[in-house]
N, C-alpha and C. Protein backbone atom coordinates (compact mmCIF):
# COMPACT_ATOMS: atom_id res chain seq x y z
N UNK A 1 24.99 6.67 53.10
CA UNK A 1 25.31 6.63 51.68
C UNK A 1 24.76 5.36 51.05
N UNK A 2 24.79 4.12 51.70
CA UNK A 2 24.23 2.94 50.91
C UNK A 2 23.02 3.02 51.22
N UNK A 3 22.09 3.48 52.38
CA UNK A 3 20.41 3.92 51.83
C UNK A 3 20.06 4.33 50.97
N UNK A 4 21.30 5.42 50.39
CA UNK A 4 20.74 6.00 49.39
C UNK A 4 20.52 5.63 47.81
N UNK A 5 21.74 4.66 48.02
CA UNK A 5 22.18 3.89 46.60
C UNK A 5 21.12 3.20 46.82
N UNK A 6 20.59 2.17 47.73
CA UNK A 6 19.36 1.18 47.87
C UNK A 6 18.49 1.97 47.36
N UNK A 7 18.03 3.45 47.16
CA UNK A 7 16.58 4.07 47.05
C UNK A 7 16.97 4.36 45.75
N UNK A 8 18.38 4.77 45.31
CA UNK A 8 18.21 5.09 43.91
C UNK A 8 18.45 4.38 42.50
N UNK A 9 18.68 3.14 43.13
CA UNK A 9 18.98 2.38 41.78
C UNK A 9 17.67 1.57 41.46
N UNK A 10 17.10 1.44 42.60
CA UNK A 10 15.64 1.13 41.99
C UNK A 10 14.65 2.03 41.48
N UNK A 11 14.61 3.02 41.61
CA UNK A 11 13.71 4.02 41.07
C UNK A 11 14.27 4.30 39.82
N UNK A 12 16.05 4.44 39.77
CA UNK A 12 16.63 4.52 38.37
C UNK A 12 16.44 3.45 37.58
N UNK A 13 15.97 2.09 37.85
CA UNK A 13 15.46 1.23 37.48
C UNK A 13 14.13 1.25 36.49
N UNK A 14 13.27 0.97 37.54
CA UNK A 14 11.94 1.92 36.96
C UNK A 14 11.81 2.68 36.93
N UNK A 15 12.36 3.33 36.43
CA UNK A 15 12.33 4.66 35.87
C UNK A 15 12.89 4.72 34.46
N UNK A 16 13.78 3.73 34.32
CA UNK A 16 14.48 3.58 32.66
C UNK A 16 14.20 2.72 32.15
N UNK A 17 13.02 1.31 32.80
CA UNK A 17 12.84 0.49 32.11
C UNK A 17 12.52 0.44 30.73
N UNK A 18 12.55 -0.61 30.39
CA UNK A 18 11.80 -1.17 28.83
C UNK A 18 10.37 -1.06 28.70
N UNK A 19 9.67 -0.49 29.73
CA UNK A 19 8.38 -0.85 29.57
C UNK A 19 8.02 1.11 29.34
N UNK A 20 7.23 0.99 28.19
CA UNK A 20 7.02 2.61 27.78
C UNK A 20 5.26 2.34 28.49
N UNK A 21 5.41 3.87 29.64
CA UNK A 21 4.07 3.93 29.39
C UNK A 21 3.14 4.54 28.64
N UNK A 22 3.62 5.14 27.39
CA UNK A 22 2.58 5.32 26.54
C UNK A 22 3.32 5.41 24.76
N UNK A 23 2.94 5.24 23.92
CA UNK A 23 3.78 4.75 22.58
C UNK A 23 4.89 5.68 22.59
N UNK A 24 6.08 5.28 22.09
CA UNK A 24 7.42 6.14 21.70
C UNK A 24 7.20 6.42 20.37
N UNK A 25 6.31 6.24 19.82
CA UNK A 25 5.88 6.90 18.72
C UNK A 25 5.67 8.47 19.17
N UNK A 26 4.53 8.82 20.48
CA UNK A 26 4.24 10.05 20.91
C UNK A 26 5.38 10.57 21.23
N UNK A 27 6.51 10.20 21.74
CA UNK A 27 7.53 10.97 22.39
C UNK A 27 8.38 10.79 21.62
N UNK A 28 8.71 10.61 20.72
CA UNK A 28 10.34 10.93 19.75
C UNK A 28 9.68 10.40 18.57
N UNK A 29 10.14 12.16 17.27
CA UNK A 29 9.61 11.65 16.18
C UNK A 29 10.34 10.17 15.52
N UNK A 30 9.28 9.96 14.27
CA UNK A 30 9.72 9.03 13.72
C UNK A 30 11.09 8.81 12.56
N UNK A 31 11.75 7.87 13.17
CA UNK A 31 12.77 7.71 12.56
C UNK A 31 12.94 6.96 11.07
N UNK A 32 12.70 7.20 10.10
CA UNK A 32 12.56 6.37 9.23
C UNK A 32 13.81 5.87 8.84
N UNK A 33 14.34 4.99 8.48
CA UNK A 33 14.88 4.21 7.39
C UNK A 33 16.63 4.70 8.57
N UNK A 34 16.41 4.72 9.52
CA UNK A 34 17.77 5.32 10.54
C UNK A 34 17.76 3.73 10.81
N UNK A 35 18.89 3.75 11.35
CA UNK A 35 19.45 2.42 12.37
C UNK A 35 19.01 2.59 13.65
N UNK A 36 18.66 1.45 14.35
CA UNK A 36 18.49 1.59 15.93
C UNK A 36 19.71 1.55 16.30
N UNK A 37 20.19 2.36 17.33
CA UNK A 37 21.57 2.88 17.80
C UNK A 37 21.60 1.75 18.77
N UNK A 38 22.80 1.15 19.25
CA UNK A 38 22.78 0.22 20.30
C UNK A 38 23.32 0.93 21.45
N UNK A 39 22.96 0.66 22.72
CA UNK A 39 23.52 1.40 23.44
C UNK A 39 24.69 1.32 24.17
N UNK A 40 25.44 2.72 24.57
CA UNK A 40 26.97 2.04 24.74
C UNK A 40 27.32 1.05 25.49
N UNK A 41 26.27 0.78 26.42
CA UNK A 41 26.63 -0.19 27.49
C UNK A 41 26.39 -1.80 26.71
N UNK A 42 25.48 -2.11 25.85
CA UNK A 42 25.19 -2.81 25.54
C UNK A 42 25.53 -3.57 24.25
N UNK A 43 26.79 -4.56 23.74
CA UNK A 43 26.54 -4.69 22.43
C UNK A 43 26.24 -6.04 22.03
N UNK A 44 25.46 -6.07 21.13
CA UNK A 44 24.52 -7.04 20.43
C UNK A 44 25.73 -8.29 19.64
N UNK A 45 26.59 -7.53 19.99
CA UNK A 45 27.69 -9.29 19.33
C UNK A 45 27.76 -9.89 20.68
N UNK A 46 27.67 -9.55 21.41
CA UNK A 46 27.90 -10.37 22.39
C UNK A 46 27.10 -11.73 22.71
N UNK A 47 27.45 -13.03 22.52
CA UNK A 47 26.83 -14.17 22.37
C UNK A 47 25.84 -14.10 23.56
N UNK A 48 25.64 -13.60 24.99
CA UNK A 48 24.87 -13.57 25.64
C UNK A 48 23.52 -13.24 25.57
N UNK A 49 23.75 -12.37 24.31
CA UNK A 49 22.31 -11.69 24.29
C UNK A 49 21.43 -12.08 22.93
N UNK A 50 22.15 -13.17 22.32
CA UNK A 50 21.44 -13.44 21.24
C UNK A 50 20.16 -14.47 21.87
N UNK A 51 19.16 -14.83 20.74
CA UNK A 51 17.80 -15.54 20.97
C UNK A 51 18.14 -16.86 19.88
N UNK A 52 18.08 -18.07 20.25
CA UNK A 52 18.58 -18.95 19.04
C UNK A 52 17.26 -20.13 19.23
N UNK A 53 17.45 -20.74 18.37
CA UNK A 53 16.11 -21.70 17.87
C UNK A 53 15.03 -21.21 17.60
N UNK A 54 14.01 -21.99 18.29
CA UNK A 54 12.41 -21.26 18.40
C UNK A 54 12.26 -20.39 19.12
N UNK A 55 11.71 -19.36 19.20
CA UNK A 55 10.88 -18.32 20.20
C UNK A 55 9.29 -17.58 20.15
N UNK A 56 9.14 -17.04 20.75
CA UNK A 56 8.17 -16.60 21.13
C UNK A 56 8.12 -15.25 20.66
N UNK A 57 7.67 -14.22 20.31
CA UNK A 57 7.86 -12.87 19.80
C UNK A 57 7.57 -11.98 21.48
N UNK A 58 7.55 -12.49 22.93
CA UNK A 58 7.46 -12.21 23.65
C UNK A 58 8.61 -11.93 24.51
N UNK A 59 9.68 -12.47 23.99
CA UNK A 59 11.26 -12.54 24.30
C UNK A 59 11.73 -11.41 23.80
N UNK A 60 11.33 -10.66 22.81
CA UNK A 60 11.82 -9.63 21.84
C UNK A 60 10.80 -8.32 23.03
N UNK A 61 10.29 -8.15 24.00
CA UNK A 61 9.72 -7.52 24.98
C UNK A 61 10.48 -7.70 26.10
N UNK A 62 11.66 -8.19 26.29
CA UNK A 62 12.30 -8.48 27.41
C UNK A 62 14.05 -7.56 27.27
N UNK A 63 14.52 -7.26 28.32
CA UNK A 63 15.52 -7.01 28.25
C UNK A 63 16.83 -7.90 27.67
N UNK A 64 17.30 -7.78 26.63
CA UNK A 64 17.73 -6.27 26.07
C UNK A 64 17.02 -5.59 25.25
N UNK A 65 16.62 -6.63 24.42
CA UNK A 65 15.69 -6.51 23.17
C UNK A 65 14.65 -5.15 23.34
N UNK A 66 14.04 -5.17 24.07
CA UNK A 66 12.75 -4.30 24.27
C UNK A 66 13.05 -2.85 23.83
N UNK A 67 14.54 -2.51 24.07
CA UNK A 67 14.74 -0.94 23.96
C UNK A 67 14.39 -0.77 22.26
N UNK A 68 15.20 -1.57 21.64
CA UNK A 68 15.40 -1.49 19.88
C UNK A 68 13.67 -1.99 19.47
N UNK A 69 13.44 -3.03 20.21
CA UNK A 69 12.13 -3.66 19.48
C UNK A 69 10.67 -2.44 19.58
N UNK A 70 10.89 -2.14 20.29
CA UNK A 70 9.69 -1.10 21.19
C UNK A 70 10.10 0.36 20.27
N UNK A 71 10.81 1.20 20.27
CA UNK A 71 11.53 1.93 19.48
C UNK A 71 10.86 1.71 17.76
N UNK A 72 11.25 0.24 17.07
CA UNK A 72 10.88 -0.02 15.82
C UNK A 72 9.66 -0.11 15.82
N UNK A 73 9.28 -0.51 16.41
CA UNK A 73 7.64 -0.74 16.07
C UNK A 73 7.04 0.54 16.24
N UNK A 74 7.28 1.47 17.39
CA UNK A 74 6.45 2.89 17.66
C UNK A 74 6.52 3.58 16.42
N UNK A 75 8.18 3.55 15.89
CA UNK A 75 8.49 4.80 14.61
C UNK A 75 8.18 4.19 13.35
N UNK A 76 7.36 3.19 13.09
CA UNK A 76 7.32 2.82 11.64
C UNK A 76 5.80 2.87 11.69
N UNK A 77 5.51 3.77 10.20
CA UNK A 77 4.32 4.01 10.26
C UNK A 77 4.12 3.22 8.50
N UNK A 78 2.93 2.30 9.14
CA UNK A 78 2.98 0.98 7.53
C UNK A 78 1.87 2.15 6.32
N UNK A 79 1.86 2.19 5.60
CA UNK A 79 0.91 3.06 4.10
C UNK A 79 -0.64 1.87 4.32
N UNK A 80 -1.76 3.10 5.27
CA UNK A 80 -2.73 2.56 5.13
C UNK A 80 -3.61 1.92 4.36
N UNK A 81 -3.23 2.47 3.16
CA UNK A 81 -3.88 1.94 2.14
C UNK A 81 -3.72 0.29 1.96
N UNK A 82 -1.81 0.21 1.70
CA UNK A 82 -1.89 -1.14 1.89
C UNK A 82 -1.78 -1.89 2.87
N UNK A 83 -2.25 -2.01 3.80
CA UNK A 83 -2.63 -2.54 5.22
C UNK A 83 -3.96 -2.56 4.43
N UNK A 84 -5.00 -1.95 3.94
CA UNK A 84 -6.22 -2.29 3.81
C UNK A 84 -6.36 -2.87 2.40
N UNK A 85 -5.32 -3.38 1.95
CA UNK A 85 -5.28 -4.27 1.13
C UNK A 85 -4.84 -5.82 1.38
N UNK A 86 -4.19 -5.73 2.23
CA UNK A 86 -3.83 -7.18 3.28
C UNK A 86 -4.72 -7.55 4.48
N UNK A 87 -5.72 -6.57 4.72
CA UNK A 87 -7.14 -6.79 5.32
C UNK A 87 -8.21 -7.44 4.59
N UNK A 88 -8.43 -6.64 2.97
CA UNK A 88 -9.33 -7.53 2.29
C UNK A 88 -8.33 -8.90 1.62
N UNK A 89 -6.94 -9.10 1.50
CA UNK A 89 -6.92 -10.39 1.13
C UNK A 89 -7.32 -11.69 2.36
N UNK A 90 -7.20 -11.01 3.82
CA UNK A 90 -7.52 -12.07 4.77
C UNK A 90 -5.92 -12.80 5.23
N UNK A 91 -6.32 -13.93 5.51
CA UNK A 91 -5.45 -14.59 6.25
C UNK A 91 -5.32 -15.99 5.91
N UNK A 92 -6.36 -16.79 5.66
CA UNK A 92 -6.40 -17.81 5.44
C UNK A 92 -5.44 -18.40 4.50
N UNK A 93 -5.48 -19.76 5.59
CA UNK A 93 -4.24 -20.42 4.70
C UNK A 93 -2.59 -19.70 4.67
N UNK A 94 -2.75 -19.03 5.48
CA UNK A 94 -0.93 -18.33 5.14
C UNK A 94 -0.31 -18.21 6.49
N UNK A 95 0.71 -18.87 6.59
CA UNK A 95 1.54 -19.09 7.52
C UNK A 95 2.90 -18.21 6.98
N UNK A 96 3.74 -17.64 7.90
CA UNK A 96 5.00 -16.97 8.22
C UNK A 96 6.15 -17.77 9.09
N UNK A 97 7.94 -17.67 8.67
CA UNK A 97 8.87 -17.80 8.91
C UNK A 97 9.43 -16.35 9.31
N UNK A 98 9.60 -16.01 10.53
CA UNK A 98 10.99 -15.21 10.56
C UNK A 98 11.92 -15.67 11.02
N UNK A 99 12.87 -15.18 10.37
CA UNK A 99 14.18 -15.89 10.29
C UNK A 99 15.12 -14.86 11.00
N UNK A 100 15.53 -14.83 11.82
CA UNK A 100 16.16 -13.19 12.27
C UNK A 100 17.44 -13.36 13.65
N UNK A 101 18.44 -12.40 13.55
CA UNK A 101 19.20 -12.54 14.32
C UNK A 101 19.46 -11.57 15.16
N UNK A 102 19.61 -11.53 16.40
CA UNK A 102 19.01 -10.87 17.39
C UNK A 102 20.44 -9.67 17.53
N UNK A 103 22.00 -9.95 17.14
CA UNK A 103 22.86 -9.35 16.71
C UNK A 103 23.19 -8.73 15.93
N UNK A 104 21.79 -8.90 14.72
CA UNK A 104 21.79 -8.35 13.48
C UNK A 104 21.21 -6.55 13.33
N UNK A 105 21.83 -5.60 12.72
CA UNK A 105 21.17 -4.23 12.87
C UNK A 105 19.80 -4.49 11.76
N UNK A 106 20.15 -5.44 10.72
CA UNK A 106 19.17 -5.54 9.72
C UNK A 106 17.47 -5.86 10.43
N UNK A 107 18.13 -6.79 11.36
CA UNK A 107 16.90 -7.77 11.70
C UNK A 107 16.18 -6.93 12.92
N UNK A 108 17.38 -6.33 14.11
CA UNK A 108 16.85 -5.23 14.96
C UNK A 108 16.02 -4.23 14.19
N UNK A 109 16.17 -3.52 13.10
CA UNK A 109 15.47 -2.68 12.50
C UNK A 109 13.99 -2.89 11.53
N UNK A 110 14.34 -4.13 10.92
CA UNK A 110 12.82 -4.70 10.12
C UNK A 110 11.71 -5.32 11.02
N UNK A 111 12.27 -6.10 11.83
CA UNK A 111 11.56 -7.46 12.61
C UNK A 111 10.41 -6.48 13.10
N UNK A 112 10.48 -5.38 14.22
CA UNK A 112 9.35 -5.06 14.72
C UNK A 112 8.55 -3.75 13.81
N UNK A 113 9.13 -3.34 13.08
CA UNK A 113 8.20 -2.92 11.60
C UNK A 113 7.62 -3.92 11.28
N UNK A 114 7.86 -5.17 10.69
CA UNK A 114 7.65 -6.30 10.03
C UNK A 114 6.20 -6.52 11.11
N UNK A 115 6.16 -6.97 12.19
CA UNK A 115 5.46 -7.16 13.41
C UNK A 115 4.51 -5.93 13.17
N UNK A 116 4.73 -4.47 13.47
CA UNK A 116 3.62 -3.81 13.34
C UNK A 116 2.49 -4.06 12.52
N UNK A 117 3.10 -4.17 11.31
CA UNK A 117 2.40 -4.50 9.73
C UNK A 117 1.01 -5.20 10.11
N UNK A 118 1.86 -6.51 10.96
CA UNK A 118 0.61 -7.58 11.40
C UNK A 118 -0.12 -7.46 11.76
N UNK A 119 0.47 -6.66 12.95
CA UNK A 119 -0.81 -6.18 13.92
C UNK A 119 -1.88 -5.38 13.61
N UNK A 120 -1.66 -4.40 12.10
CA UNK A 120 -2.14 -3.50 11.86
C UNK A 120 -3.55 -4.63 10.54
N UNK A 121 -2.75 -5.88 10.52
CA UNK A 121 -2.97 -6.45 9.26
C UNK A 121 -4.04 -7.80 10.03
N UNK A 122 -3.89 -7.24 11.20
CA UNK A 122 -4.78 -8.74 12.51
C UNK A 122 -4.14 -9.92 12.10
N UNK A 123 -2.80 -10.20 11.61
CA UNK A 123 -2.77 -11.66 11.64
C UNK A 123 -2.67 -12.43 12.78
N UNK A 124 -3.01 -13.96 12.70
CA UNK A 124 -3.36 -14.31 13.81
C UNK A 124 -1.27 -15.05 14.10
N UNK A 125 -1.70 -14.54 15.45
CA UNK A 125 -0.22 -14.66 15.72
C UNK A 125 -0.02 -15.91 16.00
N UNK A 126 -0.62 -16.93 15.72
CA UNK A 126 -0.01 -18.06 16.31
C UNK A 126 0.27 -18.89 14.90
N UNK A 127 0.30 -18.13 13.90
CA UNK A 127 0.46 -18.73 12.62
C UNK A 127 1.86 -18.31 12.05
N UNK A 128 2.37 -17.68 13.06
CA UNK A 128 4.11 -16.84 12.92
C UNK A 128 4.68 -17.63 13.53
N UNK A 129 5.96 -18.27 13.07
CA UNK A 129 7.05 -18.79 13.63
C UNK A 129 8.34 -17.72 13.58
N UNK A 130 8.68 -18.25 14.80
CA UNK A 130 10.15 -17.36 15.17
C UNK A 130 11.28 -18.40 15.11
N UNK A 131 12.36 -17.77 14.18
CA UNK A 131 13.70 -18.38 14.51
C UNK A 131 14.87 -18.03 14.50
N UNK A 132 15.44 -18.06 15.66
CA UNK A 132 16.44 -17.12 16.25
C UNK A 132 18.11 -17.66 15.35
N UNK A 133 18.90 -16.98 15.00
CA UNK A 133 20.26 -17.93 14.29
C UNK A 133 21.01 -16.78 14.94
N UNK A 134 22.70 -17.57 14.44
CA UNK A 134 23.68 -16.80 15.34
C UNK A 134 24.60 -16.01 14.41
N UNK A 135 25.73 -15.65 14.29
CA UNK A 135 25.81 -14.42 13.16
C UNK A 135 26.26 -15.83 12.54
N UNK A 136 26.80 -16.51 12.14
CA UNK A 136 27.08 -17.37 11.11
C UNK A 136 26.15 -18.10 10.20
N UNK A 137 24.94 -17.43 10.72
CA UNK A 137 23.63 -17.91 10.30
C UNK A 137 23.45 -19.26 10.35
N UNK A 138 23.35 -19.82 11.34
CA UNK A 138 22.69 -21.08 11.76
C UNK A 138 21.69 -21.50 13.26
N UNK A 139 21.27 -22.46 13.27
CA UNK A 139 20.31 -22.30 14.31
C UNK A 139 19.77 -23.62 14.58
N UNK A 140 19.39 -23.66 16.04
CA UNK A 140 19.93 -25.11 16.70
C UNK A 140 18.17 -25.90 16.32
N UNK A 141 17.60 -25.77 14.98
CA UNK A 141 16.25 -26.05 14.82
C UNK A 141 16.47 -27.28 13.53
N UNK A 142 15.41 -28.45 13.74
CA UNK A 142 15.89 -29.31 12.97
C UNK A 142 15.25 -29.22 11.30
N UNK A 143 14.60 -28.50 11.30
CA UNK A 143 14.08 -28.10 9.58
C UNK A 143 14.59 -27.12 9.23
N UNK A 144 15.81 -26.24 10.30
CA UNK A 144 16.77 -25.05 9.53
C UNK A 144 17.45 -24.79 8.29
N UNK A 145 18.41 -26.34 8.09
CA UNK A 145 19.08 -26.37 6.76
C UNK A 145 18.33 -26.37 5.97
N UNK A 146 17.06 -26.75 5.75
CA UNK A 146 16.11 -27.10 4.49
C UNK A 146 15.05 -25.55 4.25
N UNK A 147 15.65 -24.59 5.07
CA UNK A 147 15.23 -23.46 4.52
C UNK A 147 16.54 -22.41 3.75
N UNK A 148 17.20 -22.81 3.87
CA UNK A 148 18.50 -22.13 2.90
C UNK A 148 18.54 -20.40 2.97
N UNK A 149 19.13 -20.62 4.22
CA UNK A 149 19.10 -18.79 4.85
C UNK A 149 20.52 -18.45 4.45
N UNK A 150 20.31 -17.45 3.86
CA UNK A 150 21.29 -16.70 3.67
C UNK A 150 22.07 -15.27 4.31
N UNK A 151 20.69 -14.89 4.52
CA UNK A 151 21.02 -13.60 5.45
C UNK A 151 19.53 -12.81 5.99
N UNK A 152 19.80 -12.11 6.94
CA UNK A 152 18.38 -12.00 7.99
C UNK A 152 18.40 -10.46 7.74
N UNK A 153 17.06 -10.13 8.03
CA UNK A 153 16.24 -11.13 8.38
C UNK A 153 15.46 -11.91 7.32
N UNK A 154 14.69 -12.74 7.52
CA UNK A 154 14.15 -13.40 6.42
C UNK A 154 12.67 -13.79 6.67
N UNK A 155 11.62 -13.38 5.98
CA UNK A 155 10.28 -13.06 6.11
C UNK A 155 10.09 -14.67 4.81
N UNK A 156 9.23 -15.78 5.60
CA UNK A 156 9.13 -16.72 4.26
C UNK A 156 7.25 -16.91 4.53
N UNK A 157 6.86 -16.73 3.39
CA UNK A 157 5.00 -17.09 3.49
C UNK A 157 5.15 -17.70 3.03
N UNK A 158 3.76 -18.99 3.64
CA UNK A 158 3.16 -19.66 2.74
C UNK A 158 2.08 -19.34 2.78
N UNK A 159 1.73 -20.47 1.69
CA UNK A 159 -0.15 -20.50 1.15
C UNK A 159 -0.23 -21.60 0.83
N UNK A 160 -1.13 -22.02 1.96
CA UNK A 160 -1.96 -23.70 1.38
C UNK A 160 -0.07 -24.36 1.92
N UNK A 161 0.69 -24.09 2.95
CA UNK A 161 1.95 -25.02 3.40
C UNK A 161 2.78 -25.14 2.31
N UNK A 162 2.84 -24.10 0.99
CA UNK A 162 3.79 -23.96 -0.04
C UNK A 162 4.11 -22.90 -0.11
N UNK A 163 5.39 -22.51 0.20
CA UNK A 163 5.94 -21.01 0.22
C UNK A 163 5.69 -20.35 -0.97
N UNK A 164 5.31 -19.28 -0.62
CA UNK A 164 4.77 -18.16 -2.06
C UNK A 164 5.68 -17.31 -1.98
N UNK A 165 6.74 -16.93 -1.44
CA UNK A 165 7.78 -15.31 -1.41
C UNK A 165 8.73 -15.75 -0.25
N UNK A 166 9.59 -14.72 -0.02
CA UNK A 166 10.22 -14.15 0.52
C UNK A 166 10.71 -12.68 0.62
N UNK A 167 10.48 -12.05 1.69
CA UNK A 167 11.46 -11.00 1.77
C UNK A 167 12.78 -10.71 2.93
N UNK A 168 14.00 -10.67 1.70
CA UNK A 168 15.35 -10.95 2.19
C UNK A 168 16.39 -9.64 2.89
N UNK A 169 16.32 -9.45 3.96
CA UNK A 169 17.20 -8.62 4.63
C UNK A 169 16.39 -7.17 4.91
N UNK A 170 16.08 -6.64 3.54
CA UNK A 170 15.42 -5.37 3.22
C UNK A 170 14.07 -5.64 2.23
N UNK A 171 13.05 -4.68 2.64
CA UNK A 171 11.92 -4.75 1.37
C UNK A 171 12.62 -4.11 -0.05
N UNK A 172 11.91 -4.92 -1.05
CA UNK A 172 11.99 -4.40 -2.36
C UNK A 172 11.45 -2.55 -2.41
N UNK A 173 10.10 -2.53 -1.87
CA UNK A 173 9.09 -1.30 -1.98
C UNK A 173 9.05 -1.26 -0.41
N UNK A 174 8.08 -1.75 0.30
CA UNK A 174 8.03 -1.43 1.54
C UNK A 174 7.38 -2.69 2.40
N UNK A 175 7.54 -2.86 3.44
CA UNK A 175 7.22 -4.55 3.99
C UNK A 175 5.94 -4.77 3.61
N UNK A 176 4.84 -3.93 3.64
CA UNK A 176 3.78 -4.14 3.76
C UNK A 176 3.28 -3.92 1.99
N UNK A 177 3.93 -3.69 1.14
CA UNK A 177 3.48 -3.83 -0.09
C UNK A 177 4.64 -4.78 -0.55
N UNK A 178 5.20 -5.33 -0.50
CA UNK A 178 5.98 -6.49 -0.82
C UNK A 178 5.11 -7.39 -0.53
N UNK A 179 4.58 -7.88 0.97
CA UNK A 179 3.81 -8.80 1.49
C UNK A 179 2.53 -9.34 0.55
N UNK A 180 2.48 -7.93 0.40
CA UNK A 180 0.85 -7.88 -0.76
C UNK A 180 1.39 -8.58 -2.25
N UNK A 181 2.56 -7.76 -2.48
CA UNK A 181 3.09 -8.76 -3.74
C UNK A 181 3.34 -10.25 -3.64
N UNK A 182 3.68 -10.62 -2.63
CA UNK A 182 4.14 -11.83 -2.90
C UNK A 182 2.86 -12.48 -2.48
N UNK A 183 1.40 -12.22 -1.50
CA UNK A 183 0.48 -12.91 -1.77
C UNK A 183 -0.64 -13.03 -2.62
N UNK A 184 -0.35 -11.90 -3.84
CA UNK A 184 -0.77 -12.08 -4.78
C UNK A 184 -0.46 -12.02 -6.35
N UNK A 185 0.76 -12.68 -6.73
CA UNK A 185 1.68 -12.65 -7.04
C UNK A 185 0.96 -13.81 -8.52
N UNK A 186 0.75 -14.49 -8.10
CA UNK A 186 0.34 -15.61 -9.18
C UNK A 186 -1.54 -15.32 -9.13
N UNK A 187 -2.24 -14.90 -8.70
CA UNK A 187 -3.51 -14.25 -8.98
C UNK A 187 -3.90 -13.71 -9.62
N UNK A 188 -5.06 -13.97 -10.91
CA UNK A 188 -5.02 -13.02 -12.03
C UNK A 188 -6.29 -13.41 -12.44
């Protein structure tokens, strides 16, 4: 009986991991504007599983994260058009804040939409900062207070190292035409 448990919890292992081998976009339609369900075993208040300070957007690929993050990104499909409007504005000069809480359903649900956008949009990823806060919204980073977070997630651009926008919790229109608004916003 314990050979057997030894043979099957690893295969039940890999076998349920986080790692999709081919997009969950192909295998379960897209969910729009739904909540990522947490799973019963797993809940996201639990201080263990939050991400706090700086990170890496490579942590959000790791267990727990990966189920919700992997999930958002497959089912959100960004309006090509404007993706090819945040292609011809480029990149230059514009740096990103996310501000996001890893307990949050808001931030589980935008962050890796938000992320697709990019990818779809080539920004260069090392011009994205990550910052993890805890539900009381704070975070163990020393230029935190001087961004005045209110609630996550929180998307802040700049241009030329002077913030041009924000988008707060939810898009106005949609991430990827908000983005466009706010980087061209004073252009005329």
């Amino acid at each position: 009986m314990k050979k057997i448990l030894f043979i099957i919890i690893p295969v039940f292992c890999l076998t349920y991991g986080c790692k999709a081998k081919m997009p969950l976009a192909e295998t379960k339609p897209a969910m729009e504007q739904q909540p990522v369900e947490e799973s019963p075993y797993l809940k996201f208040a639990d201080q263990t599983t939050w991400i706090l300070g700086y990170f890496k957007r490579e942590q959000l690929y790791r267990t727990p994260h990966c189920e919700w993050y992997l999930t958002g990104y497959d089912s959100y499909n960004p309006d090509t058009l404007v993706v090819k409007k945040l292609t011809a504005l480029g990149a230059d000069n514009i740096a990103i804040k996310v501000v996001m809480g890893t307990w949050c359903p808001d931030s589980r649900r935008e962050v890796p939409r938000f992320l697709h956008v990019l990818d779809l949009w080539k920004f260069p990823p090392e011009r994205v900062t990550f910052i993890g806060v805890d539900d009381a919204k704070k975070s163990p980073v020393g230029e935190y207070e001087g961004l005045g977070i209110q609630r996550v997630p929180t998307f802040i651009f700049y241009k030329n190292n002077i913030e041009a926008g924000r988008i707060i919790e939810n898009p106005a229109t949609s991430l990827e035409q908000d983005i466009v608004n706010i980087l061209t916003r004073n252009e005329k």
